[in-house]
Protein backbone atom coordinates (compact mmCIF):
# COMPACT_ATOMS: atom_id res chain seq x y z
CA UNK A 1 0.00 0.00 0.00
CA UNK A 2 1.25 3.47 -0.79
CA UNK A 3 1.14 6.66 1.02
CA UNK A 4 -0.08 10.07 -0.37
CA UNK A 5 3.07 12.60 -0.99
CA UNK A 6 1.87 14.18 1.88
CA UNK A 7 2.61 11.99 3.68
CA UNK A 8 5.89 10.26 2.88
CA UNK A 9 8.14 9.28 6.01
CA UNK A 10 10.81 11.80 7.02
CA UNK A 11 13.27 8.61 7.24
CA UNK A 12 14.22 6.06 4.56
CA UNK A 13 11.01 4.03 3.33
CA UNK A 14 9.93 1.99 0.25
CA UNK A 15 6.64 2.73 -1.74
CA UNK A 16 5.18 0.44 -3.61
CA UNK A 17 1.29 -1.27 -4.51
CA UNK A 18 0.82 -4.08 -2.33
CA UNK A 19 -1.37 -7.36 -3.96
CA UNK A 20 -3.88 -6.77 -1.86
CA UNK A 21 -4.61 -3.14 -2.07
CA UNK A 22 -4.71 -2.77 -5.60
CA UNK A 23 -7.66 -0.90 -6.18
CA UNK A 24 -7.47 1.86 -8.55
CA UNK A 25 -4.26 1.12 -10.93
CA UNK A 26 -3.60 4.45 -12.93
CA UNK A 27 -3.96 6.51 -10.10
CA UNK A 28 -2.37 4.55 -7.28
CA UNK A 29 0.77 4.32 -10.24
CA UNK A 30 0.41 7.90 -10.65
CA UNK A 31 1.15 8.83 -6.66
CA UNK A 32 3.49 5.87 -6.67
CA UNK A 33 5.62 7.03 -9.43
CA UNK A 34 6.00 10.49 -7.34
CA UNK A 35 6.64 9.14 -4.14
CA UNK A 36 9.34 6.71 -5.99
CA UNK A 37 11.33 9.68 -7.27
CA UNK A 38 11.89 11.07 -3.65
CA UNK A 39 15.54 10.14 -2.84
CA UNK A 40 14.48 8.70 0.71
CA UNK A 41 12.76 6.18 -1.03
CA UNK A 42 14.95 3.55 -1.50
CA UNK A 43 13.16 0.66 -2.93
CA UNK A 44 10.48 -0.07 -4.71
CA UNK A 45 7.72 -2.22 -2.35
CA UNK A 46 6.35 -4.27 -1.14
CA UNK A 47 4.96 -5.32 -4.42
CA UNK A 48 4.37 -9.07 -6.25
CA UNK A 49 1.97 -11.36 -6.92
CA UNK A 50 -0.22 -13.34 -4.41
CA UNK A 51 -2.46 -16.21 -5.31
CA UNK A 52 -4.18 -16.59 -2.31
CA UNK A 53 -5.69 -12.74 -2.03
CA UNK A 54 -8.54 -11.37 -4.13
CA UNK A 55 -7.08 -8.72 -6.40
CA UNK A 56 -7.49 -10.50 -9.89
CA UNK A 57 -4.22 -12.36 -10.60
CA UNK A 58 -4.00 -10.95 -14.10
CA UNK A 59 -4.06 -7.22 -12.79
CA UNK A 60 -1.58 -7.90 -9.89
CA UNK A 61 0.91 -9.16 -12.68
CA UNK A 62 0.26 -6.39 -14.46
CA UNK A 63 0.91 -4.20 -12.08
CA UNK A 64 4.39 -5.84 -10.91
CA UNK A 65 5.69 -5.49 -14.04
CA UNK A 66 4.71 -1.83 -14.01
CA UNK A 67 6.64 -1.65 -10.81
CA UNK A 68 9.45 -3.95 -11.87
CA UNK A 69 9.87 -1.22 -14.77
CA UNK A 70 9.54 1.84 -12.77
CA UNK A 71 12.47 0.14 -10.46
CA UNK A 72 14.40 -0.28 -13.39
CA UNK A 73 13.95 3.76 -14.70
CA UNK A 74 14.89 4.62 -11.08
CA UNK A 75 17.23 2.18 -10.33
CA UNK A 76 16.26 1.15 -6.89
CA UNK A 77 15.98 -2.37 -6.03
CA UNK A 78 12.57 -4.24 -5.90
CA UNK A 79 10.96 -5.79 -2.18
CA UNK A 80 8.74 -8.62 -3.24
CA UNK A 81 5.97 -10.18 -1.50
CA UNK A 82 4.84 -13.70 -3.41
CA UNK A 83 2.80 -15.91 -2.09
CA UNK A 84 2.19 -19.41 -4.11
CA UNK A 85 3.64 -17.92 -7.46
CA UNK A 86 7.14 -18.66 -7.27
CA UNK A 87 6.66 -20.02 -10.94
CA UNK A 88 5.44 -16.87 -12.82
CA UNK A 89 7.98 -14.96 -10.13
CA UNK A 90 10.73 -16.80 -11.70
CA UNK A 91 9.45 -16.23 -15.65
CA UNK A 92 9.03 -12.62 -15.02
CA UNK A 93 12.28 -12.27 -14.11
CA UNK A 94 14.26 -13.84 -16.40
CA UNK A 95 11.97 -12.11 -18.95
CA UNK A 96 13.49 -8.72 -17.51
CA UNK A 97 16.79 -9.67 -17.60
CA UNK A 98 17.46 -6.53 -15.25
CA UNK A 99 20.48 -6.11 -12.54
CA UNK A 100 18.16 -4.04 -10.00
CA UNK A 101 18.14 -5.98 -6.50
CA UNK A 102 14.86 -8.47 -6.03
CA UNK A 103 14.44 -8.79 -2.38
CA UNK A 104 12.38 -11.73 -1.18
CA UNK A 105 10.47 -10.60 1.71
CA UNK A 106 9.60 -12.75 4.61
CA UNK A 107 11.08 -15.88 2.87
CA UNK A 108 10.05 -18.70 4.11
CA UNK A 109 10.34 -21.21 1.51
CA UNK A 110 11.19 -25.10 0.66
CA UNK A 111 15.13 -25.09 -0.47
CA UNK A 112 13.42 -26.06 -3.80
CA UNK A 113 12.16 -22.88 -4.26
CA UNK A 114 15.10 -20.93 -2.38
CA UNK A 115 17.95 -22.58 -5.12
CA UNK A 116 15.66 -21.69 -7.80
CA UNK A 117 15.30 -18.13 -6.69
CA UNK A 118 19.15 -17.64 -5.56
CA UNK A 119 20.54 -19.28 -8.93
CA UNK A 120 18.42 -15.91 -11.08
CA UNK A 121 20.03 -13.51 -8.23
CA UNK A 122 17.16 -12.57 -5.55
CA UNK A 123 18.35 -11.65 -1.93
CA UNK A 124 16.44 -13.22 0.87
CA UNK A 125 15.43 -11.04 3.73
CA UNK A 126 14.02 -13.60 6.48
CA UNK A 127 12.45 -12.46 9.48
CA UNK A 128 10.19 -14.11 12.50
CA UNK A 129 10.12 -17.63 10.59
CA UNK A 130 13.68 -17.96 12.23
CA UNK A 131 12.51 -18.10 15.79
CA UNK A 132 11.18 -21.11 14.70
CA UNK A 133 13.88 -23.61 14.36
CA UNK A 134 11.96 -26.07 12.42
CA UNK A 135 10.88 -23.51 9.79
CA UNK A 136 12.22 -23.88 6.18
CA UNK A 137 13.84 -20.27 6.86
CA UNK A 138 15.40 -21.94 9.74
CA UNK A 139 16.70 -25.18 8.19
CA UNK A 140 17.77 -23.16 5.14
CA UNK A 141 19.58 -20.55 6.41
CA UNK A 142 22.91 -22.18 6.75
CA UNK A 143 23.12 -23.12 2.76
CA UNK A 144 22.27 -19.51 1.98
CA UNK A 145 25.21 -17.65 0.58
CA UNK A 146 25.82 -14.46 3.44
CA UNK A 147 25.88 -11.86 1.46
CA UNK A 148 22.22 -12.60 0.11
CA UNK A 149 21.28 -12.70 2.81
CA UNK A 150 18.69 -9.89 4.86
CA UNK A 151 16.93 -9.94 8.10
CA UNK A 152 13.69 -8.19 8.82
CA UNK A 153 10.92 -7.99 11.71
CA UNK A 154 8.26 -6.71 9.03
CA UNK A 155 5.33 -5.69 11.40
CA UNK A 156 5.71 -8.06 14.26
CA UNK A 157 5.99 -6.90 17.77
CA UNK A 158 9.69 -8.51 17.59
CA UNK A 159 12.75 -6.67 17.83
CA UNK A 160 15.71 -7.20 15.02
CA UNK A 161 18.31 -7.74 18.07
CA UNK A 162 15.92 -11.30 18.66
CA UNK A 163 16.18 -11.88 14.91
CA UNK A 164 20.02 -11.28 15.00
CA UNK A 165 20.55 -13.44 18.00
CA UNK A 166 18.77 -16.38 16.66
CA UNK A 167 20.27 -16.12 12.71
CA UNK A 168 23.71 -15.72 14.07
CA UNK A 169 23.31 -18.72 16.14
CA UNK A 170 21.50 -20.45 13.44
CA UNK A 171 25.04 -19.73 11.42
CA UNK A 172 27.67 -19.98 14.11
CA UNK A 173 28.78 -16.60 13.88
CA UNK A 174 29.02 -13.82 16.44
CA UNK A 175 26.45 -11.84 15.75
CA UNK A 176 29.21 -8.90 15.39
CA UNK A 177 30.17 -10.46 12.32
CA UNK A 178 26.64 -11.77 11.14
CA UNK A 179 25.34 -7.79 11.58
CA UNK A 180 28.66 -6.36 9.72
CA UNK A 181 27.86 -8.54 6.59
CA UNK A 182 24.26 -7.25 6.99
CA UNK A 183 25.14 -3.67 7.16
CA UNK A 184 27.63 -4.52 3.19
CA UNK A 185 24.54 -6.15 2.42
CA UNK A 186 21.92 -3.19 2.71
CA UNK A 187 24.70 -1.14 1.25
CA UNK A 188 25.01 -3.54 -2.08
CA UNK A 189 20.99 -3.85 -2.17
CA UNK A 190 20.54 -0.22 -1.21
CA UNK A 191 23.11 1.74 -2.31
CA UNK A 192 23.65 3.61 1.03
C-alpha cells in the first residue's frame, strides 16, 4: 500500500502497490511514481503477486511489471511479497533480464524454491520464521550464501536484536560479524 506525498516518512522508506490493495491502478501508479522519485525512497515495495488474495491475478501481474519497470527507470531495487507464485515470479524475471536488486520478503520457503530463486540472483530477507527452528527459513539458512542474505521484523511486535541473536546462532557466527555482513549487504541492495 502506498502513502499520499503528503505523507511520505521523514526517514528512509519503500513505496510500492501491495497485492492486496490494488484498487485503482492508474492513479495509485500515478502517486506511486512520485513518491518513488523522492531520494528517501529507497526501494520499490512491497509489491508481487499473491495467489491466495482477491485482487485478480491478471491485474496484480500487471501491475508488478509496471513496478518492476519503474524500479528499473529509477534504479532502486525491488521488495517482493509472493505468495504461491514462485513459478510466474521466476518467468518474469528472467523475462526482464534486469540487474536491479529483487528482495524476497519474509522468505520462508522449501530449499526447492530458495535454489531456484538464488541461482536468477534474488536476496532473501528472512524475518520471524527464524525463531522457529523447524521452519524452512530456519533449516535453510545455513546453505544460503551471506551476502544474500537480509533480516527483517516486518510488522511483528519482535525486535531485530531477537532476529540477530537467533540467525547468528542459526550460522555460528558472532552476531558482530553476522550484523557487519548485513550492514555490506543493505549497502550492495541499497546503495547507502
Amino acid at each position: 500500500m502506498i502513502v499520499g506525498k503528503d505523507h511520505a516518512p521523514s526517514t528512509f522508506y519503500s513505496a510500492g502497490i501491495h497485492p492486496w490493495y490494488i484498487y485503482e491502478t492508474d492513479g495509485q501508479f500515478q502517486v506511486l511514481s512520485e513518491l518513488a522519485k523522492d531520494p528517501k525512497c529507497l526501494a520499490i515495495g512491497e509489491c508481487g503477486l499473491d495467489k491466495l488474495c482477491s485482487t485478480p491475478f491478471e491485474v496484480q501481474e500487471e501491475i508488478f511489471k509496471s513496478q518492476i519497470e519503474l524500479a528499473e527507470k529509477l534504479q532502486k531495487p525491488l521488495i517482493i511479497h509472493c505468495v504461491k507464485a514462485f513459478d510466474e515470479l521466476l518467468k518474469i524475471k528472467k523475462a526482464f533480464k534486469t540487474d536491479i536488486p529483487w528482495v524476497i520478503h519474509g522468505f520462508n520457503q522449501k530449499e526447492e524454491i530458495a535454489r531456484q530463486l538464488l541461482a536468477q540472483g534474488f536476496y532473501f530477507s528472512l524475518g520471524k520464521a527464524l525463531l522457529n527452528p523447524s521452519s524452512n527459513a530456519s533449516e535453510w539458512l545455513h546453505q544460503l550464501p551471506i551476502e544474500r542474505l537480509l533480516l527483517e521484523t516486518d510488522d511483528v511486535e519482535i525486535r531485530i536484536e531477537q532476529i540477530y541473536k537467533v540467525a547468528a546462532s542459526t550460522l555460528n557466527l558472532p552476531e558482530s560479524e553476522l550484523v557487519s555482513n548485513l550492514q555490506l549487504n543493505y549497502k550492495r541492495v541499497f546503495g547507502i
